[in-house]
Protein backbone atom coordinates (compact mmCIF):
# COMPACT_ATOMS: atom_id res chain seq x y z
CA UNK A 1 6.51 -41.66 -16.47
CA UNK A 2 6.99 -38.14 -15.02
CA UNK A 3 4.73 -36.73 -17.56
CA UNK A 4 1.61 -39.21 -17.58
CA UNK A 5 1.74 -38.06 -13.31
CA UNK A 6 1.39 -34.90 -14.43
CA UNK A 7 -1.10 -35.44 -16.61
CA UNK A 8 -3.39 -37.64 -14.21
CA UNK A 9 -2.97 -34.80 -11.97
CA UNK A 10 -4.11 -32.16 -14.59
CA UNK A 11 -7.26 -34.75 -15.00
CA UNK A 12 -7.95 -35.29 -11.20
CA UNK A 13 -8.01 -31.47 -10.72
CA UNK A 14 -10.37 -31.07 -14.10
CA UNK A 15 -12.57 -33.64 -12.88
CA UNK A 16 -12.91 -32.40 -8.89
CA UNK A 17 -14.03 -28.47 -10.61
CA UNK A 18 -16.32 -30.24 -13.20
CA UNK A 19 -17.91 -31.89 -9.87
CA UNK A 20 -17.86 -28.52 -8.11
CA UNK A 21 -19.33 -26.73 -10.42
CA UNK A 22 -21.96 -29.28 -11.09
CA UNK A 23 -22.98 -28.75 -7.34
CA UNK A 24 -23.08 -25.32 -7.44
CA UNK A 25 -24.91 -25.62 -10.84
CA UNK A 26 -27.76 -27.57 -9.12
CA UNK A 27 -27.75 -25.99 -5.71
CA UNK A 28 -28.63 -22.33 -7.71
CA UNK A 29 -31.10 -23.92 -9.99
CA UNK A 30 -32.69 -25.62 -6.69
CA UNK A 31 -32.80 -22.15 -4.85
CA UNK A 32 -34.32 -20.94 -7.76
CA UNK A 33 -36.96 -23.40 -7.70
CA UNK A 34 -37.86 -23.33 -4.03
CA UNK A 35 -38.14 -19.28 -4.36
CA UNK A 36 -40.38 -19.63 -7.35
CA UNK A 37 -42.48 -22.34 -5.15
CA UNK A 38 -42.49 -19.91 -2.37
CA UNK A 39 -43.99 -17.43 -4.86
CA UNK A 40 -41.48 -14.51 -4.33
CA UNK A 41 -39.98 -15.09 -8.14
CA UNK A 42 -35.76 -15.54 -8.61
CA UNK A 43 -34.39 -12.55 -7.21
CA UNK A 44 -31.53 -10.73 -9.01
CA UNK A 45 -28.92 -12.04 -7.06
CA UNK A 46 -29.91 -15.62 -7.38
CA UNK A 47 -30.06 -15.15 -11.63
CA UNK A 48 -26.65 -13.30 -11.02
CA UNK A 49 -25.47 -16.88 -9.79
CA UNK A 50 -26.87 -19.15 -12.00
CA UNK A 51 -24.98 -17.11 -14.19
CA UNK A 52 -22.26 -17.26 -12.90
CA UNK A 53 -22.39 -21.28 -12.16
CA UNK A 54 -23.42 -22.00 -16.13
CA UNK A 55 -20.89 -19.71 -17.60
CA UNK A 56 -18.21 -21.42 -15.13
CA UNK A 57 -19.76 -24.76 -15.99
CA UNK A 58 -19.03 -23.87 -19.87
CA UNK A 59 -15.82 -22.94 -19.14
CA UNK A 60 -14.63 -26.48 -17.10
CA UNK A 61 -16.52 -28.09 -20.06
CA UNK A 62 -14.20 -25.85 -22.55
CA UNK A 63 -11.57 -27.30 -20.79
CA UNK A 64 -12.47 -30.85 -21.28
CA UNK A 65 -13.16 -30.81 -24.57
CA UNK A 66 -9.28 -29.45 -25.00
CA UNK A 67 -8.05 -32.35 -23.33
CA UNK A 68 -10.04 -35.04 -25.27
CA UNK A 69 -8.61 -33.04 -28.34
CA UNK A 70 -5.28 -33.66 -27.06
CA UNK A 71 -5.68 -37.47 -26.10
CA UNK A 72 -7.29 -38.21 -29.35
CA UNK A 73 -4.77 -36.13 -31.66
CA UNK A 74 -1.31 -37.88 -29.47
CA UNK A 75 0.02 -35.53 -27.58
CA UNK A 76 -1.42 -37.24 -24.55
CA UNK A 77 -0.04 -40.79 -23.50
């Protein structure tokens, strides 16, 4: 029983960073939209971030895909 705690745990914390960086996905594609609106173009910085949010956004979704490769091979539950 100890184990499947851990595990939900390991789940819960994989699913609150896939929501984070889902927000911060969104918020820098947003920015990016309202300063191509405003006609000033994506400045460095803000391409730096989006980035930064996609290649973190890869990485939680890495991370998922090792888990559902766990679950579906046994070693989970």
């Amino acid at each position: 029983m100890d184990k499947r705690r851990k595990w939900r745990e390991q789940e819960q914390r994989l699913v609150e960073r896939w929501n984070a960086a889902e927000e911060r996905h969104r918020s820098v594609h947003a920015e990016i939209l309202r300063a191509q609106a405003g006609g000033d173009g994506a400045s460095e910085t803000l391409l730096a971030a989006a980035r930064t949010a996609q290649a973190e956004r890869e990485a939680v979704r890495r991370a998922v895909a090792r888990l559902k490769v766990e679950y579906n091979s046994g070693r989970r539950y």
